[in-house]
PDB file of N, CA and C in Angstrom:
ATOM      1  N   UNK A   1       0.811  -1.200   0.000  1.00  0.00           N
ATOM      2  CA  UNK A   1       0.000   0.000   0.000  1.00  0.00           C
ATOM      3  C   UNK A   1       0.856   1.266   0.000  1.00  0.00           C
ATOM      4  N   UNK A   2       2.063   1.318   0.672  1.00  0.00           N
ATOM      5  CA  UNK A   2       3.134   2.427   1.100  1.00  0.00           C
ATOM      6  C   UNK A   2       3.775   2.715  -0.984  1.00  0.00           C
ATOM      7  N   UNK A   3       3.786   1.906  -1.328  1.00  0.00           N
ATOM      8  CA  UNK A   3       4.150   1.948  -3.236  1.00  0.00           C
ATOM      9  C   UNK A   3       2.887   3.098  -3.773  1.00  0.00           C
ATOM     10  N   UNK A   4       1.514   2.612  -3.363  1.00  0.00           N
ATOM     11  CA  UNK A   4       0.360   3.010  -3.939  1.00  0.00           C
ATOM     12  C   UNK A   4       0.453   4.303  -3.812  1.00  0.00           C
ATOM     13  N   UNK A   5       0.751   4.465  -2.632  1.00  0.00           N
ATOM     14  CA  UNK A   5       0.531   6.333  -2.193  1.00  0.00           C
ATOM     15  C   UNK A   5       1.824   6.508  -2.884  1.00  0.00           C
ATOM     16  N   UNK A   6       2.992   6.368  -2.982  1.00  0.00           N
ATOM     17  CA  UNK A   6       3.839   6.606  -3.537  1.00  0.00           C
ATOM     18  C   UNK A   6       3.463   7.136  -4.986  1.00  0.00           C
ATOM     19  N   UNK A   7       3.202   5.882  -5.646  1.00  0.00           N
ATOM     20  CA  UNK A   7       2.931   5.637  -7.090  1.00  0.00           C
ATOM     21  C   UNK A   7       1.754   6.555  -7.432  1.00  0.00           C
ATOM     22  N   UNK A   8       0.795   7.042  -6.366  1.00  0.00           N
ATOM     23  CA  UNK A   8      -0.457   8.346  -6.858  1.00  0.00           C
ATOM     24  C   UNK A   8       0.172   9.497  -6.643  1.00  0.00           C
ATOM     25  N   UNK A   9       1.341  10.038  -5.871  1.00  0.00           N
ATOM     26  CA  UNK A   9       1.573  11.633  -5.539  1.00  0.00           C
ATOM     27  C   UNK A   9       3.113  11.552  -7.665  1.00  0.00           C
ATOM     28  N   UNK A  10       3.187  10.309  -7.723  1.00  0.00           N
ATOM     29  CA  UNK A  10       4.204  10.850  -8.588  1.00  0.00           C
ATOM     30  C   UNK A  10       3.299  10.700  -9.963  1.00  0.00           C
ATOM     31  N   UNK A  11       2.301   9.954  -9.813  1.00  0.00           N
ATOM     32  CA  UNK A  11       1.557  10.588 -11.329  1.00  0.00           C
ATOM     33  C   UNK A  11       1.032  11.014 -10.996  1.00  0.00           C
ATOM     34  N   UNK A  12       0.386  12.428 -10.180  1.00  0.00           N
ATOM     35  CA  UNK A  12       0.211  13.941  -9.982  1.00  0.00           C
ATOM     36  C   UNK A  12       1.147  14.709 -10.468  1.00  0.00           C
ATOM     37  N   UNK A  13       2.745  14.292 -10.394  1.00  0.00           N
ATOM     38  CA  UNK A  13       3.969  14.995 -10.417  1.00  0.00           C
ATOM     39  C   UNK A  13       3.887  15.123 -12.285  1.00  0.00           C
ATOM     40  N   UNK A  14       3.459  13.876 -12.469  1.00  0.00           N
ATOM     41  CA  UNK A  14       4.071  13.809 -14.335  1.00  0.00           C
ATOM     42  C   UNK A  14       2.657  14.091 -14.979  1.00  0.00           C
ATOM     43  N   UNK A  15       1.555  13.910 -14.364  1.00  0.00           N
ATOM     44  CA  UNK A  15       0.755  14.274 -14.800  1.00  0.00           C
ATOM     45  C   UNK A  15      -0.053  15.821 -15.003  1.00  0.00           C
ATOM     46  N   UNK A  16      -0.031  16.553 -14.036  1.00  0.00           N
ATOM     47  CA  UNK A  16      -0.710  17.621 -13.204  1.00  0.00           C
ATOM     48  C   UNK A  16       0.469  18.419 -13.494  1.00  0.00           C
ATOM     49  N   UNK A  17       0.699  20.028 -14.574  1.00  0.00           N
ATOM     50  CA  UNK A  17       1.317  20.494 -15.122  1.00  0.00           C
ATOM     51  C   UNK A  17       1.734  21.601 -13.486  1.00  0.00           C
ATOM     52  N   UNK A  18       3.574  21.795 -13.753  1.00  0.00           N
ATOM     53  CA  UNK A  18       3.200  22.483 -11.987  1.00  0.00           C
ATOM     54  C   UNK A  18       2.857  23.778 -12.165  1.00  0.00           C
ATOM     55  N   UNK A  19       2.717  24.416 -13.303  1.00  0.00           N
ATOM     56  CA  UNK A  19       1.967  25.701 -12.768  1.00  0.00           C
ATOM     57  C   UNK A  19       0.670  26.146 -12.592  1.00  0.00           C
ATOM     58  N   UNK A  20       0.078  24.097 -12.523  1.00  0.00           N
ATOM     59  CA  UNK A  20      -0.983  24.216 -12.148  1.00  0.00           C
ATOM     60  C   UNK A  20      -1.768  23.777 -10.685  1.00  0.00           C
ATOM     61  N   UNK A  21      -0.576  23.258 -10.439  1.00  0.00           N
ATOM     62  CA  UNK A  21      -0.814  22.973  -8.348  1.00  0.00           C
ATOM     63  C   UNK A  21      -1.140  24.337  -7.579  1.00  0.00           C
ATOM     64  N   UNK A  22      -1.973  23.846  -6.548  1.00  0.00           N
ATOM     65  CA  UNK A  22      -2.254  24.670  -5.819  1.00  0.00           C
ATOM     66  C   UNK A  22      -1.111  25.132  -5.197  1.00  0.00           C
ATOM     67  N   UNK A  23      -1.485  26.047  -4.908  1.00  0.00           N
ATOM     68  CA  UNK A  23      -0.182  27.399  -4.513  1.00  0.00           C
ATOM     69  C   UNK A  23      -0.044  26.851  -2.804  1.00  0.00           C
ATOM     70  N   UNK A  24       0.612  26.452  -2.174  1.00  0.00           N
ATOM     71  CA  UNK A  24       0.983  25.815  -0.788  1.00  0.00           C
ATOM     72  C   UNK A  24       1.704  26.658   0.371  1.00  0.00           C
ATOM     73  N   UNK A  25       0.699  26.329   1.544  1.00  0.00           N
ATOM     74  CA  UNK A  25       1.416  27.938   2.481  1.00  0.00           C
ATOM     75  C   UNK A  25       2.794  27.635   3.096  1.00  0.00           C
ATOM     76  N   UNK A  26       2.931  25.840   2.713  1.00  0.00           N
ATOM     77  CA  UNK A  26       4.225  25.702   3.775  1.00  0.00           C
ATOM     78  C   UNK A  26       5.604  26.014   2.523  1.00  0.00           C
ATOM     79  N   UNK A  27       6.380  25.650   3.259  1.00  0.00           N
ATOM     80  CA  UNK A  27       7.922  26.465   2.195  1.00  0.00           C
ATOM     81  C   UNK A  27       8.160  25.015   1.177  1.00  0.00           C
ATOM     82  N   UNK A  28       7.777  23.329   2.232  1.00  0.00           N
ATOM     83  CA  UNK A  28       8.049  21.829   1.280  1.00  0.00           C
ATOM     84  C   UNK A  28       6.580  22.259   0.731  1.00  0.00           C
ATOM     85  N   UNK A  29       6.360  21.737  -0.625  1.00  0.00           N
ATOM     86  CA  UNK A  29       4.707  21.397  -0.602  1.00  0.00           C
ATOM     87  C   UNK A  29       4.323  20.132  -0.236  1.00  0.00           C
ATOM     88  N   UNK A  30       3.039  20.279  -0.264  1.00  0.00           N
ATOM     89  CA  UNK A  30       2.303  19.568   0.332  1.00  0.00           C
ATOM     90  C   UNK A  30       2.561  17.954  -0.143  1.00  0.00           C
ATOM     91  N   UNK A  31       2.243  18.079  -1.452  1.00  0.00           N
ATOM     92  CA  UNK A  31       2.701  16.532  -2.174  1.00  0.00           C
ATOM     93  C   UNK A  31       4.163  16.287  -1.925  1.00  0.00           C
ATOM     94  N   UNK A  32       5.266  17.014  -1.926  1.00  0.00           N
ATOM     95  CA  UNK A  32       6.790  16.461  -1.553  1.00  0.00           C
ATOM     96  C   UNK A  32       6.519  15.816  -0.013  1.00  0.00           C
ATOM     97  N   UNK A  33       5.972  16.603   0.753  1.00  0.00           N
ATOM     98  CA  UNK A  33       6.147  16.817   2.203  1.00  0.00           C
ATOM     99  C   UNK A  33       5.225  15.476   2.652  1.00  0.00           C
ATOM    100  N   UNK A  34       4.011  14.799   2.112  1.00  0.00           N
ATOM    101  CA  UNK A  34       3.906  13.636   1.917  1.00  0.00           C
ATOM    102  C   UNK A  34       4.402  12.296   1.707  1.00  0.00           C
ATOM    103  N   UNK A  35       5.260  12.710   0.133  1.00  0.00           N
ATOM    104  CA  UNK A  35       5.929  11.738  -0.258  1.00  0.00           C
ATOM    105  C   UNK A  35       7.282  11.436   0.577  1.00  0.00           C
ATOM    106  N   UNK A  36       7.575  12.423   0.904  1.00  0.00           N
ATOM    107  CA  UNK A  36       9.003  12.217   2.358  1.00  0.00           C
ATOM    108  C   UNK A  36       8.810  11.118   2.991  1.00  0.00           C
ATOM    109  N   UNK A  37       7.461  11.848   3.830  1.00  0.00           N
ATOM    110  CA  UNK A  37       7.114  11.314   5.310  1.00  0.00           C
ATOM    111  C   UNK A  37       6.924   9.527   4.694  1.00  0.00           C
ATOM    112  N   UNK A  38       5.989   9.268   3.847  1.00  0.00           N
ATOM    113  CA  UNK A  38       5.344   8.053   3.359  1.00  0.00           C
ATOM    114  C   UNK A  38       7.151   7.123   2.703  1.00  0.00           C
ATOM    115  N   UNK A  39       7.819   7.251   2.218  1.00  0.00           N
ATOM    116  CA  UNK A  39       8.641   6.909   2.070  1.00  0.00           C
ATOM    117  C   UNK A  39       9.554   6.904   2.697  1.00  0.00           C
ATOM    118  N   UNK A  40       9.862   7.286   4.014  1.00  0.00           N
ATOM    119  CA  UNK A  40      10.218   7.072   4.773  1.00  0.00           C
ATOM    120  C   UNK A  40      10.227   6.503   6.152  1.00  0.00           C
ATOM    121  N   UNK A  41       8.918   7.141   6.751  1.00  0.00           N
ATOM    122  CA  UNK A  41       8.301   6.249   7.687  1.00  0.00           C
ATOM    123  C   UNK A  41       6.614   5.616   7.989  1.00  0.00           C
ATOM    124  N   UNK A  42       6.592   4.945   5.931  1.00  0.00           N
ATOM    125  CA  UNK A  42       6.005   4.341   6.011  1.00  0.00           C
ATOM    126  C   UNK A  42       4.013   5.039   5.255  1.00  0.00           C
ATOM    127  N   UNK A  43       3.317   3.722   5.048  1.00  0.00           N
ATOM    128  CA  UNK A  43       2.035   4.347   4.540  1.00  0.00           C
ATOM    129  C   UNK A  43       0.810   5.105   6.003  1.00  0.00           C
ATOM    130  N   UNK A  44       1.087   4.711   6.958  1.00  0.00           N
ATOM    131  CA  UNK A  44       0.295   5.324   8.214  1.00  0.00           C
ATOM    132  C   UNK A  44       1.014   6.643   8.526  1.00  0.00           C
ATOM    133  N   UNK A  45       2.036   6.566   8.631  1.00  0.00           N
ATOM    134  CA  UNK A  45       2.552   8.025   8.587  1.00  0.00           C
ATOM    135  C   UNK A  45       2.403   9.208   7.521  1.00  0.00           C
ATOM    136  N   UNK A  46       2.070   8.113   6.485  1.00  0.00           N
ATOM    137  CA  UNK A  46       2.058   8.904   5.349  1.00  0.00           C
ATOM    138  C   UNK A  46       0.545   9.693   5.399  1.00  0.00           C
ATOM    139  N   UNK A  47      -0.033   8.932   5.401  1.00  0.00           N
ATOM    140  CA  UNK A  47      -1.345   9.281   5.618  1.00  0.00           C
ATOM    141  C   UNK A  47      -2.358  10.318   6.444  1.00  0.00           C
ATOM    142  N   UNK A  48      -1.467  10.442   7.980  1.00  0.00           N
ATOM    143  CA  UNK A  48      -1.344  10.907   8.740  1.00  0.00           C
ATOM    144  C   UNK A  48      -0.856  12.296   8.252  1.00  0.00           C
ATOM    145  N   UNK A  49       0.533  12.549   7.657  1.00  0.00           N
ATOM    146  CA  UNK A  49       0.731  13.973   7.178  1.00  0.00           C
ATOM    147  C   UNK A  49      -0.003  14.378   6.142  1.00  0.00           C
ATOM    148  N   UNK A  50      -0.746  13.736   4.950  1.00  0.00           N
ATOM    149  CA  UNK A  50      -2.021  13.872   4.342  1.00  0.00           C
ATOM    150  C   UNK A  50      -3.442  14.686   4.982  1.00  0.00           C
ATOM    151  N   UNK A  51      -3.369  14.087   5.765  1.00  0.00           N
ATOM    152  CA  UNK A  51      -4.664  14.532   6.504  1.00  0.00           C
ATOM    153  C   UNK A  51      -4.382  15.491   6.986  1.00  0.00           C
ATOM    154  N   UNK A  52      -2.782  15.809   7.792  1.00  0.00           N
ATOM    155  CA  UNK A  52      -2.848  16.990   8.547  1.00  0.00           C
ATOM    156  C   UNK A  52      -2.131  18.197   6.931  1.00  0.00           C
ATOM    157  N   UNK A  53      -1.767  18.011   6.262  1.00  0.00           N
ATOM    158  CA  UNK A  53      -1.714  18.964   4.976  1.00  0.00           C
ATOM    159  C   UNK A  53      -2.872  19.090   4.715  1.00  0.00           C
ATOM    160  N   UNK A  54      -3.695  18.591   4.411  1.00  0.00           N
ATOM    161  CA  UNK A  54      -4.918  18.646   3.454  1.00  0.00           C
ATOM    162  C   UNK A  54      -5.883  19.743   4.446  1.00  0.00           C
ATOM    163  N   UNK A  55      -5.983  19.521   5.505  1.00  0.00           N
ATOM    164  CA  UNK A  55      -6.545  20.292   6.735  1.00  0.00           C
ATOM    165  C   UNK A  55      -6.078  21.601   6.794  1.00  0.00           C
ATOM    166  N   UNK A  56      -5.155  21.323   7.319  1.00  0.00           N
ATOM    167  CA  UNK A  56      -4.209  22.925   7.554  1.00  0.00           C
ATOM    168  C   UNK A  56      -3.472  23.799   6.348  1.00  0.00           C
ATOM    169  N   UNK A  57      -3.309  23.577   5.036  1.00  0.00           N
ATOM    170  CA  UNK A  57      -3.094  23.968   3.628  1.00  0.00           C
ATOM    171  C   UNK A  57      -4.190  24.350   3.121  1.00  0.00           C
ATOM    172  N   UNK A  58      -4.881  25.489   3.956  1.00  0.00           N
ATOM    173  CA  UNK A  58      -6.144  26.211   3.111  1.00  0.00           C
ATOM    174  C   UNK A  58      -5.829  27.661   3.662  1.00  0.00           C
ATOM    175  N   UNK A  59      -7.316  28.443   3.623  1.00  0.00           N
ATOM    176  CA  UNK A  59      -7.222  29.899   4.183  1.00  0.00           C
ATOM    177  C   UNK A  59      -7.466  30.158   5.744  1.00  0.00           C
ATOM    178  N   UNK A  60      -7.432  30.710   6.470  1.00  0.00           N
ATOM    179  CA  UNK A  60      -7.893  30.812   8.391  1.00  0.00           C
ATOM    180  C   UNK A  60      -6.397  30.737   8.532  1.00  0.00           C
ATOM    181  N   UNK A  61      -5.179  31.122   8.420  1.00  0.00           N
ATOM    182  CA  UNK A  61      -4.027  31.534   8.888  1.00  0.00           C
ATOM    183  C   UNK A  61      -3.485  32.698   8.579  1.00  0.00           C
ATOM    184  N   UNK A  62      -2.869  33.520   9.538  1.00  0.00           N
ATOM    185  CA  UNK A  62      -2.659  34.633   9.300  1.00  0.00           C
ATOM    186  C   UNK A  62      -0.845  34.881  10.115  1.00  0.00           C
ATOM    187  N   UNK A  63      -0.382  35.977   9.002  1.00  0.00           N
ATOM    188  CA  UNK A  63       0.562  35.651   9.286  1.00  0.00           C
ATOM    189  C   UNK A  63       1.423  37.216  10.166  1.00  0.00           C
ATOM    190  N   UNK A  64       2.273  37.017  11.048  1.00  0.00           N
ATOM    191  CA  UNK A  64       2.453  38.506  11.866  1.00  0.00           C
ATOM    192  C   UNK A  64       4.112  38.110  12.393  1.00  0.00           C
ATOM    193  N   UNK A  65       4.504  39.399  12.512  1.00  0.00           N
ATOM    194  CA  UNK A  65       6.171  39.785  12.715  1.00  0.00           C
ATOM    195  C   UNK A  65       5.688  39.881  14.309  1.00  0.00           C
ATOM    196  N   UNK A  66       7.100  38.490  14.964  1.00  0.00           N
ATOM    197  CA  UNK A  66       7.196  38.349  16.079  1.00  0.00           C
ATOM    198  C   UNK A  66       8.365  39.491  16.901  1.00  0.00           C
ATOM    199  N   UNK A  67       7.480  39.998  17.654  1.00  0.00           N
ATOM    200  CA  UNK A  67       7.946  41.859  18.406  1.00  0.00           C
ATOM    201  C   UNK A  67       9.345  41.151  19.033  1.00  0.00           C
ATOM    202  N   UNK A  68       9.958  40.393  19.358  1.00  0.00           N
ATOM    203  CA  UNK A  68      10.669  39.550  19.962  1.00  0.00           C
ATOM    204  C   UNK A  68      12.110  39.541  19.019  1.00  0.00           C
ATOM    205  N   UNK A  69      11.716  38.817  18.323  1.00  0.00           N
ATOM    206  CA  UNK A  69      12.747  38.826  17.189  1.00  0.00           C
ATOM    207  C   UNK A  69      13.108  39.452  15.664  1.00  0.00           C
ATOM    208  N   UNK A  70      11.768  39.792  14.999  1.00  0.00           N
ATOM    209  CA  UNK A  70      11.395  40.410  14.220  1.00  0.00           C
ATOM    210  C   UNK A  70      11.030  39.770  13.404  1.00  0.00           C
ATOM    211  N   UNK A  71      11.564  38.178  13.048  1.00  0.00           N
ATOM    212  CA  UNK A  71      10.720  37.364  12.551  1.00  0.00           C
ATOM    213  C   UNK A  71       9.427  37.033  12.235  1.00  0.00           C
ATOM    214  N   UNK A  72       8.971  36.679  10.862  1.00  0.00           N
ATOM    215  CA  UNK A  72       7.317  36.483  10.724  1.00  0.00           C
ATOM    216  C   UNK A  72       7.199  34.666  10.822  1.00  0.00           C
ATOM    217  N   UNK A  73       6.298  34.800  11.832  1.00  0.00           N
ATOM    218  CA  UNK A  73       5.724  33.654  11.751  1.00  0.00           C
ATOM    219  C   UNK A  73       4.023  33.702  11.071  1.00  0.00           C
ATOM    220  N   UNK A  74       3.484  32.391  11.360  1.00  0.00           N
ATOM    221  CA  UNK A  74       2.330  31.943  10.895  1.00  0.00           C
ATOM    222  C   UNK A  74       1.161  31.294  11.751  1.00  0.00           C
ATOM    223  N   UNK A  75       0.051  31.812  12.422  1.00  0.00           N
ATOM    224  CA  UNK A  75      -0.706  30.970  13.024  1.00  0.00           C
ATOM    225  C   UNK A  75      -1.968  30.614  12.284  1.00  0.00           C
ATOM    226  N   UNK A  76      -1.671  29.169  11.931  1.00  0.00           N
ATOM    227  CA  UNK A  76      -2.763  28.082  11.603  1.00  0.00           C
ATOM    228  C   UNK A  76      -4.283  28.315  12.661  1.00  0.00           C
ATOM    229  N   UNK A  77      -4.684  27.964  11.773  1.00  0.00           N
ATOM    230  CA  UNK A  77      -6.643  27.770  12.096  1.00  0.00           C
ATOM    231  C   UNK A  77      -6.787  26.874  13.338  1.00  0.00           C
ATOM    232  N   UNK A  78      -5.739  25.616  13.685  1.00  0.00           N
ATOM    233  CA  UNK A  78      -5.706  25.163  15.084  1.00  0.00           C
ATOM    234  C   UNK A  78      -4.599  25.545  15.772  1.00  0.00           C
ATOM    235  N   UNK A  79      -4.281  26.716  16.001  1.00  0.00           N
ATOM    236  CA  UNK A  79      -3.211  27.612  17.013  1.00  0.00           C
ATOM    237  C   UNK A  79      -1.888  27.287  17.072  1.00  0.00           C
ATOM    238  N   UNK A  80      -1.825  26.235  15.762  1.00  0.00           N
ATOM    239  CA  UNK A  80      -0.413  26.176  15.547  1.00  0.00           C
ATOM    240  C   UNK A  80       0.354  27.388  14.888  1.00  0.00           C
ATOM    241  N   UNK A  81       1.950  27.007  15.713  1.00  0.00           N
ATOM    242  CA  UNK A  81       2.498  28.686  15.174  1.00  0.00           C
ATOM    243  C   UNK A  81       3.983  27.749  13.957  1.00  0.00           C
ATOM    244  N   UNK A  82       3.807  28.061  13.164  1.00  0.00           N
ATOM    245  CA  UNK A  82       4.513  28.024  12.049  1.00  0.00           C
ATOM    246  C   UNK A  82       6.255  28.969  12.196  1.00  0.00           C
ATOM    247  N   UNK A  83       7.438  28.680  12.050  1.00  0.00           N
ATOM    248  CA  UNK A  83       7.987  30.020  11.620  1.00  0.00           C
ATOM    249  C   UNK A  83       8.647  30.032  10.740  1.00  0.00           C
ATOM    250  N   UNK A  84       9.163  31.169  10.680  1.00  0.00           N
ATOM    251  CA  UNK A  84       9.921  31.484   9.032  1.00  0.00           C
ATOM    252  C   UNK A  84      10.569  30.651   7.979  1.00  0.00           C
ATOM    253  N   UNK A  85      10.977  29.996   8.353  1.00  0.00           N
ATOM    254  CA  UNK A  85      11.509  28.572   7.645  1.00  0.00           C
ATOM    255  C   UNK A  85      10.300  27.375   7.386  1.00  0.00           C
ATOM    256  N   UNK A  86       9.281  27.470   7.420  1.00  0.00           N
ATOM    257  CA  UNK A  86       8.109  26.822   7.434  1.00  0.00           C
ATOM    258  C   UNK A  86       7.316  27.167   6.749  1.00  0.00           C
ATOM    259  N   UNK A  87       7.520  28.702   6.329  1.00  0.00           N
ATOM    260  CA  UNK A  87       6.211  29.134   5.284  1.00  0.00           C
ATOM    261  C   UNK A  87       7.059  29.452   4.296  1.00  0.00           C
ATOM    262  N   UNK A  88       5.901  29.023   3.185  1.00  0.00           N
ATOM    263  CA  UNK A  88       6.238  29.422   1.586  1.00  0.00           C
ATOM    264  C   UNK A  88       6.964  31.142   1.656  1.00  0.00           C
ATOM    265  N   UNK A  89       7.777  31.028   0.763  1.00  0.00           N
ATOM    266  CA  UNK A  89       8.467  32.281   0.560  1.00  0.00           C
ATOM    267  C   UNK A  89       7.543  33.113  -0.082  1.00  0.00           C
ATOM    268  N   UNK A  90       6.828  32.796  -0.995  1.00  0.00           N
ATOM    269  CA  UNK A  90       6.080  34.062  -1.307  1.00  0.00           C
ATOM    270  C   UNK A  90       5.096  34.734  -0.869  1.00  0.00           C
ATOM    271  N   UNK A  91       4.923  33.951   0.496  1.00  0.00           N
ATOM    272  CA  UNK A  91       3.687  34.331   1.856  1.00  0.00           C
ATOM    273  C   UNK A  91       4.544  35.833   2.713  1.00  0.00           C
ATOM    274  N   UNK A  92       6.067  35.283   2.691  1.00  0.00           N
ATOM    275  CA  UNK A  92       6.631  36.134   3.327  1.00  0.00           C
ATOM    276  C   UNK A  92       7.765  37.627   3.307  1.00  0.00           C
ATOM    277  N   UNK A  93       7.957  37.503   1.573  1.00  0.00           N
ATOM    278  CA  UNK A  93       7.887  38.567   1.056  1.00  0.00           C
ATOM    279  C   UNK A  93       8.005  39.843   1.739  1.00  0.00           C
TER     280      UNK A  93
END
């Protein structure tokens, strides 16, 4: 099964032209950041970061310069805080 998920995110890759993927808030996308986890530790893990991409890779996050460091981070729709090395570069601009 760990091949299957494999074998569906890479004909997305050859299939699905990339300037036509959805635009992704984290800095890996979503389909790499899958295929990592799943090929590495496995199809339940894989699955697992699926669900939590697919969830949290939409709109309800907003993003703000931490008074602390000056750094921008990111807080997700469930109060997760994201930081700079975590979000897509062109979020942070």
């Amino acid at each position: 099964m760990k091949i299957s998920l494999l074998l569906l995110i890479r004909f997305y890759w050859a299939v699905i032209p990339k300037g036509k993927w959805r635009k992704c808030i984290f800095r890996t996308s979503c389909s790499q950041y899958v295929y990592q986890i799943t090929k590495t530790e496995g199809l339940c893990k894989g699955l697992l970061a699926l669900k939590y991409r697919f969830q949290h890779c939409r709109g309800g996050f907003h993003i703000f310069e931490n008074p602390i460091d000056g750094r921008k981070n990111m807080i997700l729709s469930n109060a997760q805080i994201l930081t700079e090395e975590e979000i897509a570069e062109r979020l942070i601009r």
